[in-house]
C-alpha atoms as a PDB file:
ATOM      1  CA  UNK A   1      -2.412  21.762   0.067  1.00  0.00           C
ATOM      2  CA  UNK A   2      -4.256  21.251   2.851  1.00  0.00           C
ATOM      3  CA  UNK A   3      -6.585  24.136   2.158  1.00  0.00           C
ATOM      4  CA  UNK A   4      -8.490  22.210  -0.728  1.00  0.00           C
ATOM      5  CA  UNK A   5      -9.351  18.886   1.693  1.00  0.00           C
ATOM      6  CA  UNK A   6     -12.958  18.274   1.062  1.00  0.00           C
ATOM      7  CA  UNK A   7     -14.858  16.284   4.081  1.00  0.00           C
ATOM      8  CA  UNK A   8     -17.021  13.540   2.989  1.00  0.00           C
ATOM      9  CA  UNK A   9     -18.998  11.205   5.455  1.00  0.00           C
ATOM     10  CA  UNK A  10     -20.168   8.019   5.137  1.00  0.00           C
ATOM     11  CA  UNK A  11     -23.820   7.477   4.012  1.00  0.00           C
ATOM     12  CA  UNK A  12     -24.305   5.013   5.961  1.00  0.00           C
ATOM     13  CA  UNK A  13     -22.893   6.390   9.103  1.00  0.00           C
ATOM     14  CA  UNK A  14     -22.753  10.113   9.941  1.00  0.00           C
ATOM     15  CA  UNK A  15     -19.859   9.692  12.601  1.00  0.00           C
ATOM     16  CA  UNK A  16     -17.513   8.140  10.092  1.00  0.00           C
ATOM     17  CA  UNK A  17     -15.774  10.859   7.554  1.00  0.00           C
ATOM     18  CA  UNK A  18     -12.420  10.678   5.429  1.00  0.00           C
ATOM     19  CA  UNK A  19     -11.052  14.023   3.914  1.00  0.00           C
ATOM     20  CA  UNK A  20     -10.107  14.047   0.261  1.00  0.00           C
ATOM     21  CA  UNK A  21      -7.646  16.301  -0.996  1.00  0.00           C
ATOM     22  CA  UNK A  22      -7.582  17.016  -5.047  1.00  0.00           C
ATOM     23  CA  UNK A  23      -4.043  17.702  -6.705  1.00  0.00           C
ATOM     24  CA  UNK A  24      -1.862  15.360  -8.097  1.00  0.00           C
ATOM     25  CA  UNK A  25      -0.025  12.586  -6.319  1.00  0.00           C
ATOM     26  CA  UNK A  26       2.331   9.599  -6.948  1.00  0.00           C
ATOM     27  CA  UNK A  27       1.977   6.429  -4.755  1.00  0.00           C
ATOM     28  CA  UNK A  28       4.433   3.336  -5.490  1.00  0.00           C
ATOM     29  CA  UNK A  29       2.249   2.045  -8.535  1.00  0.00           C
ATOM     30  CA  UNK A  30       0.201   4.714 -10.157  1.00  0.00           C
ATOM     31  CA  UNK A  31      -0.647   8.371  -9.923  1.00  0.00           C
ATOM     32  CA  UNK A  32      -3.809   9.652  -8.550  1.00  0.00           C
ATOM     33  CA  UNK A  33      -5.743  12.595  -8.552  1.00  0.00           C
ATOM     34  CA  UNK A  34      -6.782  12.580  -4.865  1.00  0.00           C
ATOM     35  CA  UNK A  35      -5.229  12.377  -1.648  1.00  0.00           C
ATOM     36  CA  UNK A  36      -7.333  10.374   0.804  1.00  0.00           C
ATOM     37  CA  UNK A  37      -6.573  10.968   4.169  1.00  0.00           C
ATOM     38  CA  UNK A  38      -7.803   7.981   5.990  1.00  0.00           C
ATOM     39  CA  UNK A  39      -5.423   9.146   9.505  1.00  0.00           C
ATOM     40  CA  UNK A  40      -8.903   9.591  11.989  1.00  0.00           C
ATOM     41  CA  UNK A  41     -10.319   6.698  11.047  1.00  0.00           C
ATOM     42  CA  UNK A  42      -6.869   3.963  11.555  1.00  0.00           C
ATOM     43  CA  UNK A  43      -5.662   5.687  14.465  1.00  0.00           C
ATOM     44  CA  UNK A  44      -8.540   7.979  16.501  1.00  0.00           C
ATOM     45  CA  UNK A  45     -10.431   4.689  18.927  1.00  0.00           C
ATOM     46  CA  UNK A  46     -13.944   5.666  18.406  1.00  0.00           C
ATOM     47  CA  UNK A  47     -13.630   6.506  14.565  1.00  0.00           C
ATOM     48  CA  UNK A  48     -11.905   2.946  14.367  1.00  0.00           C
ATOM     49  CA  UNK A  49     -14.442   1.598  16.267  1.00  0.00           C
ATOM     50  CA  UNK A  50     -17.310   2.628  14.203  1.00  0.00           C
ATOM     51  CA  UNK A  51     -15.721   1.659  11.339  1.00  0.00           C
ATOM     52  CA  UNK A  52     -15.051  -1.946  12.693  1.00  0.00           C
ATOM     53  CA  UNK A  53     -19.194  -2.252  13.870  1.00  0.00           C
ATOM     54  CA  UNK A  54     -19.776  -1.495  10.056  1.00  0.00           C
ATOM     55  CA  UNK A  55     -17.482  -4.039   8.862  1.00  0.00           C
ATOM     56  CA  UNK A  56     -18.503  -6.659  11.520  1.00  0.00           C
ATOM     57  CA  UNK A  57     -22.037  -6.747   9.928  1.00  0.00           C
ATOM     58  CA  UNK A  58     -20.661  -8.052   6.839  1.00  0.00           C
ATOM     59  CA  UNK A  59     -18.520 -10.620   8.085  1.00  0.00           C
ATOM     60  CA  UNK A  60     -21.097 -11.775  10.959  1.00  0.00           C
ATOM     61  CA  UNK A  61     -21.765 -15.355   9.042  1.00  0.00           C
ATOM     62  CA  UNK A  62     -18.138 -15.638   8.300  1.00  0.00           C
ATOM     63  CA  UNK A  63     -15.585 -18.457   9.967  1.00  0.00           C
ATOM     64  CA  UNK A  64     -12.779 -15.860  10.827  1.00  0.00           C
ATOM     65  CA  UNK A  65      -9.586 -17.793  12.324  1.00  0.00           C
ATOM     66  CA  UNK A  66      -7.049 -14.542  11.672  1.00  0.00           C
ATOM     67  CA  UNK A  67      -7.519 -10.980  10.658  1.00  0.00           C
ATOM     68  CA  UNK A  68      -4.664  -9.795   8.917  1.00  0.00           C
ATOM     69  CA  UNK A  69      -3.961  -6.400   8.852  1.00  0.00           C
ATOM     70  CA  UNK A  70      -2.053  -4.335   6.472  1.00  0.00           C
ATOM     71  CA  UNK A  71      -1.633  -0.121   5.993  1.00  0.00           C
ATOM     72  CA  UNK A  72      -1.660   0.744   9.873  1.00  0.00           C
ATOM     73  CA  UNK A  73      -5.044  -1.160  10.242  1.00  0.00           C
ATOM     74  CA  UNK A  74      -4.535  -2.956  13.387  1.00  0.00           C
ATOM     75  CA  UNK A  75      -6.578  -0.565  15.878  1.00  0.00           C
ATOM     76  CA  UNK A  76      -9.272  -0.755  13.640  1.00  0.00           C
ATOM     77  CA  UNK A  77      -8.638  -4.685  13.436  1.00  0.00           C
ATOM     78  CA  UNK A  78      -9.155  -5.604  16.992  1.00  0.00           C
ATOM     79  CA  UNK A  79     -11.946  -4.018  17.288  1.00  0.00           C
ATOM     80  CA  UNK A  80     -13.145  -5.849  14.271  1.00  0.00           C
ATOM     81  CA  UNK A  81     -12.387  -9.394  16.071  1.00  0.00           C
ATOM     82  CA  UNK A  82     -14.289  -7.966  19.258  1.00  0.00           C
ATOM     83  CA  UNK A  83     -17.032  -7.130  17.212  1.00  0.00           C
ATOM     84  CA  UNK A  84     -16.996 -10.532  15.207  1.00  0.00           C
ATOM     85  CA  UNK A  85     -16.012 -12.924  18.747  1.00  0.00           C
ATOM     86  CA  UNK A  86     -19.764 -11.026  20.586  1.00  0.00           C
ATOM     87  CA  UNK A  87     -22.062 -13.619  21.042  1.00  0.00           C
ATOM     88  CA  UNK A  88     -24.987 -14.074  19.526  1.00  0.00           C
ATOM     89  CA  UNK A  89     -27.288 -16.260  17.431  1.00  0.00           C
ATOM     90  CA  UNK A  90     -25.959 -15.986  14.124  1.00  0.00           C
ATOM     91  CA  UNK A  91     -22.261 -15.289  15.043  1.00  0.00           C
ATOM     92  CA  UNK A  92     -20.586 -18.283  13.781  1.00  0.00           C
ATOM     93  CA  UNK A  93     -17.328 -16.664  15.410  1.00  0.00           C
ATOM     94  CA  UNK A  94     -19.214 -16.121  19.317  1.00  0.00           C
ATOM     95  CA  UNK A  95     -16.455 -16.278  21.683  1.00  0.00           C
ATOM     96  CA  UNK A  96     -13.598 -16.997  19.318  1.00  0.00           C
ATOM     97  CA  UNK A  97     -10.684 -15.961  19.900  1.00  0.00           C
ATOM     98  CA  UNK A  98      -9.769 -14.601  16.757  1.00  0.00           C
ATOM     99  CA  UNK A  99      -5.894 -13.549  16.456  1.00  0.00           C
ATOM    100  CA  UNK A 100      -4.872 -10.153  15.284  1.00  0.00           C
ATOM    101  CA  UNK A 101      -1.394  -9.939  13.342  1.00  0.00           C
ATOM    102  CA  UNK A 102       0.581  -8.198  10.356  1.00  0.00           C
ATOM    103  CA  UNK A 103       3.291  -9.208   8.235  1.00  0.00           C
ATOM    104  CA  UNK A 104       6.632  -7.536   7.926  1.00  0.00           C
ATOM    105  CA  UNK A 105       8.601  -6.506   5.466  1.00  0.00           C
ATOM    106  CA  UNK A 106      12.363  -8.558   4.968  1.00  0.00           C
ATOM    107  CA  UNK A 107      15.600  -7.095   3.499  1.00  0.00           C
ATOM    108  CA  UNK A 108      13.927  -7.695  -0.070  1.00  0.00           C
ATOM    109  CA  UNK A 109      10.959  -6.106   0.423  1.00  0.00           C
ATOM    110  CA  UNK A 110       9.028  -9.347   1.124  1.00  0.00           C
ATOM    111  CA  UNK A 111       6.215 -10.041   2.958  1.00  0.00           C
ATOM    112  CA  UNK A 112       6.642 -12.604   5.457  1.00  0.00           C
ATOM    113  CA  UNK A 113       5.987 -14.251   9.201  1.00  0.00           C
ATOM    114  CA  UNK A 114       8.074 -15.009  11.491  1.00  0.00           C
ATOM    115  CA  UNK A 115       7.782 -18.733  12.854  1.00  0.00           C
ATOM    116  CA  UNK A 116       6.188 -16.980  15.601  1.00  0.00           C
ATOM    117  CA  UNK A 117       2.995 -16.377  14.376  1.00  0.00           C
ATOM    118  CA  UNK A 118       3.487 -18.392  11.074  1.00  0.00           C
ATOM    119  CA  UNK A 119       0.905 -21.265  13.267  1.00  0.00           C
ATOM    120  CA  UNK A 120      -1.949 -18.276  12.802  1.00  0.00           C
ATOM    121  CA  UNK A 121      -1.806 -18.233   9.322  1.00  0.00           C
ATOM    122  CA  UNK A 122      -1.678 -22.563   8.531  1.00  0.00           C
ATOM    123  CA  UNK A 123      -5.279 -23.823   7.537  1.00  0.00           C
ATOM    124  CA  UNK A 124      -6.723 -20.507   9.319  1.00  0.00           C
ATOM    125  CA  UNK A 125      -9.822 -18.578   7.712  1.00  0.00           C
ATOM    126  CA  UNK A 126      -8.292 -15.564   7.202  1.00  0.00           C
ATOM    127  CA  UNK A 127      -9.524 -11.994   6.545  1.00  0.00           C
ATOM    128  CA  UNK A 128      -7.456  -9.536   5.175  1.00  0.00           C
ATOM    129  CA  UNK A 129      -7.795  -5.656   6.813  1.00  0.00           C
ATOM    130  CA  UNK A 130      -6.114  -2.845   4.164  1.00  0.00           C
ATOM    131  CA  UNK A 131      -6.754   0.678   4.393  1.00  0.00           C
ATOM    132  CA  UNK A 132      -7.296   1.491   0.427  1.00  0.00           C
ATOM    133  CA  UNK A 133      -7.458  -0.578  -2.468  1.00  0.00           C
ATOM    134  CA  UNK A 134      -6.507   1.718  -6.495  1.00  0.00           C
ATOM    135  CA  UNK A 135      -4.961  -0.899  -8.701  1.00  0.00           C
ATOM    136  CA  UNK A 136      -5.677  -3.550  -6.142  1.00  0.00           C
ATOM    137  CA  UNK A 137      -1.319  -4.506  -6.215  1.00  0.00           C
ATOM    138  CA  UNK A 138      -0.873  -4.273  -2.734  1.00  0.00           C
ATOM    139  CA  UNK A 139      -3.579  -6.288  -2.337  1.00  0.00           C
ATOM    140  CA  UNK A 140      -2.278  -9.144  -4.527  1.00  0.00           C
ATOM    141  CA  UNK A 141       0.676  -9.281  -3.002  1.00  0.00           C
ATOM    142  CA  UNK A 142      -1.059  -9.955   0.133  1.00  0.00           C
ATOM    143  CA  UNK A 143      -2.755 -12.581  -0.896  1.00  0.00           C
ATOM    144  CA  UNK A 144       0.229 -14.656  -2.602  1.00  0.00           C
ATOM    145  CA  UNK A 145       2.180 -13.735   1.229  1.00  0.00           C
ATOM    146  CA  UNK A 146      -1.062 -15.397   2.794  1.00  0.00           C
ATOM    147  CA  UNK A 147      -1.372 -18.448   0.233  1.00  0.00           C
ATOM    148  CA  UNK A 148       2.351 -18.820   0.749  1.00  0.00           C
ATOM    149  CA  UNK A 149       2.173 -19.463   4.391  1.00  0.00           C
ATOM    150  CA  UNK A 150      -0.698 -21.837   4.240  1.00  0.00           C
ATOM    151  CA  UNK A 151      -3.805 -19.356   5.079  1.00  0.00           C
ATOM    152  CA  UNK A 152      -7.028 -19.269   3.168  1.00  0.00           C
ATOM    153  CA  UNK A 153      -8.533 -15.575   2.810  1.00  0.00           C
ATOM    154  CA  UNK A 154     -12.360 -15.765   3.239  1.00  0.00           C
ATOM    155  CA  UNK A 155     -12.933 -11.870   2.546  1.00  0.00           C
ATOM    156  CA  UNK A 156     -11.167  -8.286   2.360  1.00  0.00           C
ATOM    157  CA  UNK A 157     -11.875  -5.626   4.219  1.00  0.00           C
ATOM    158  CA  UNK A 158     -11.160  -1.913   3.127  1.00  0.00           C
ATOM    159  CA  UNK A 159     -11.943   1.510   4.076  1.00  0.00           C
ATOM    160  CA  UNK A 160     -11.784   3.126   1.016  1.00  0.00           C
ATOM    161  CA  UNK A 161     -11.781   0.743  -2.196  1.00  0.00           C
ATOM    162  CA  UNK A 162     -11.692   1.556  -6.029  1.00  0.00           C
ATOM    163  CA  UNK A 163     -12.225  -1.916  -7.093  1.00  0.00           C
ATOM    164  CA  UNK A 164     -15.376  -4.406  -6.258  1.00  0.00           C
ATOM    165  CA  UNK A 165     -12.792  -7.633  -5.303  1.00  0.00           C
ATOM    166  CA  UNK A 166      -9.622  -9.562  -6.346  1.00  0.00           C
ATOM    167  CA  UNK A 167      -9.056 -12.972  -7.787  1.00  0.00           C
ATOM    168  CA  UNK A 168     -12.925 -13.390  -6.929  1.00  0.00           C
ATOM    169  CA  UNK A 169     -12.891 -12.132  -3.232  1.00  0.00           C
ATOM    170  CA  UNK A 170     -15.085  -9.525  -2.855  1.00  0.00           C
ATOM    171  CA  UNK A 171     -13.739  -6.483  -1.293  1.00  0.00           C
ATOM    172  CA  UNK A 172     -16.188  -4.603   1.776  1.00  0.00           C
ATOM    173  CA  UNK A 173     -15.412  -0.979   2.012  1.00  0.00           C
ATOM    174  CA  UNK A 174     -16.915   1.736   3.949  1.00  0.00           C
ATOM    175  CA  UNK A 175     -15.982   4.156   1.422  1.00  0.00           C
ATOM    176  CA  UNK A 176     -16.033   3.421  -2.500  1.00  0.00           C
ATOM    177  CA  UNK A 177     -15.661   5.417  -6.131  1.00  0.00           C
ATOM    178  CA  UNK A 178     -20.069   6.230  -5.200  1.00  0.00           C
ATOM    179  CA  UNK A 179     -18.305   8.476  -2.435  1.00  0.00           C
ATOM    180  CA  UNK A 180     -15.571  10.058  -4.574  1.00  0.00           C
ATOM    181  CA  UNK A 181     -17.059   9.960  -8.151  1.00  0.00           C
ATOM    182  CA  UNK A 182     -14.285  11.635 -10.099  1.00  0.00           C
ATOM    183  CA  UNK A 183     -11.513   9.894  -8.510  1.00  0.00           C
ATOM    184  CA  UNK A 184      -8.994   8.189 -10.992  1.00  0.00           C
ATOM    185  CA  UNK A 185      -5.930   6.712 -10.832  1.00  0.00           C
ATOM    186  CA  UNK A 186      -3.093   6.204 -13.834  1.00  0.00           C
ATOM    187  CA  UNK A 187      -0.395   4.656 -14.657  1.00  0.00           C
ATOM    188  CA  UNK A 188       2.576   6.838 -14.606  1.00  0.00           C
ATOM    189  CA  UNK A 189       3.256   6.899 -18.396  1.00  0.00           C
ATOM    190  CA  UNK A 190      -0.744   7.522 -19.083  1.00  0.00           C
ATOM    191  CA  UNK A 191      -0.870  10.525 -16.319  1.00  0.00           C
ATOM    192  CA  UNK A 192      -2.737  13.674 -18.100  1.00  0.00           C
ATOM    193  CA  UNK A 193      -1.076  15.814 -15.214  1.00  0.00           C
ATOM    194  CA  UNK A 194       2.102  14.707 -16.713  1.00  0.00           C
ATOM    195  CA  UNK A 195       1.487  15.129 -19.628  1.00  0.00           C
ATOM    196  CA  UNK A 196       0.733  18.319 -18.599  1.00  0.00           C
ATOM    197  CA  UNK A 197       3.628  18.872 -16.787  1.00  0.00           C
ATOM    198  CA  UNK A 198       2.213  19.679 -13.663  1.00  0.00           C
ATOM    199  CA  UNK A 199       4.461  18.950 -10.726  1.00  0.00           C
ATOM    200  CA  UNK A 200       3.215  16.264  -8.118  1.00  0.00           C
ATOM    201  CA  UNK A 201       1.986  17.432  -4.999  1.00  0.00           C
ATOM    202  CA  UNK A 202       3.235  15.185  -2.793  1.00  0.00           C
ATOM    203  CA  UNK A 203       4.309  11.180  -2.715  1.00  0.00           C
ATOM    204  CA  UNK A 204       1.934   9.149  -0.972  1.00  0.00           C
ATOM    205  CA  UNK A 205       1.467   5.431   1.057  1.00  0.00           C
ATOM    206  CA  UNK A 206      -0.340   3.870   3.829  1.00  0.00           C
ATOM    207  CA  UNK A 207       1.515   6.198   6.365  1.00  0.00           C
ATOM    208  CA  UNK A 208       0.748   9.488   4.731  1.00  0.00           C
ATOM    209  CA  UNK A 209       2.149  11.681   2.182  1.00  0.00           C
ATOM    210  CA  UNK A 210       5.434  13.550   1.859  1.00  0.00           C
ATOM    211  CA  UNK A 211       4.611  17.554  -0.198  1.00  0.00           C
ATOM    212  CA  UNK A 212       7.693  17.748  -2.710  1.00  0.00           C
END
């Protein structure tokens, strides 16, 4: 499988790249016909630095409080809230000191804070960090946790998005559906590789993917 990945850089920025690998996958909401691997980017420093410098120049007018960060983002989030607290004459944020956090998981598959860190989410701006955004679930669910616990999300960040925002947030990605023009993504009962009866490649999430 990993024979077909495909490089693709950014167009705006040479040093940041994501490989894409074409087959068919199943992730926890829909099938897809590519596997982005999005690995260098959340967890190599200088890849997740880059990326963070080309996020921070959307978000440089912003009030940011909290970044909240979801899919293994958080390397790629602190940098983001180093990037955001710089000072300078139009950073609203200049010398904040902007917390870093992401929620857990409970018994029920929840989303929640702990009392802990609960007092970063009340009345904060908040901007939520994902990795990707298909159907944009993950990302609703997200924003109901955040909404529960008192935080108001001023923006969402991606690195790779399929979708322009949610509930009227936009969404700023580094990579979008320009980069990967024949991507698509199905429900499981409207899958033409089903249909087909192709086997699935491989089950995939925010950690990785799992060949079958």
């Amino acid at each position: 499988m990993e024979s077909r990945a495909i490089k693709i850089k950014s167009p705006r920025n040479g040093k940041m790249t994501i490989s894409i690998i074409p087959g068919h996958f199943a992730t926890n909401h829909s099938h897809v016909n590519y596997y982005i691997d999005l690995t260098a980017i959340k967890h190599r420093s200088q890849m997740a630095m880059e990326a963070a410098q080309m996020l921070a120049s959307s978000y440089q007018h912003l009030d940011v409080d909290t970044i909240i960060c979801m899919d293994g983002c958080e390397v790629i989030g602190g940098y983001l809230a180093s990037y955001l607290a710089e000072d300078g004459t139009c950073a609203i944020n200049s010398q904040k000191d902007i917390c870093v956090i992401t929620p857990e998981f409970n018994s029920n598959s929840q989303l929640i804070f702990r009392d802990n860190i609960q007092n970063m989410v009340w009345n904060k701006n908040v901007l939520l960090m994902i990795a990707s955004a298909t159907t944009g679930k993950t990302i609703n669910r997200s924003l109901e946790c955040i909404k529960y616990y008192g935080g108001k999300v001023m923006g969402i960040a991606a690195i790779f998005s399929a979708i322009s925002d949610m509930n009227g947030v936009p969404i700023e990605s580094l990579f979008s559906l320009r980069d990967i023009p024949n991507y698509h993504t199905y429900d499981f009962k409207d899958c033409p590789e089903c249909k087909a009866q192709h086997k699935i490649d491989a089950i995939v999430n925010s950690y990785g993917y799992s060949k079958i």
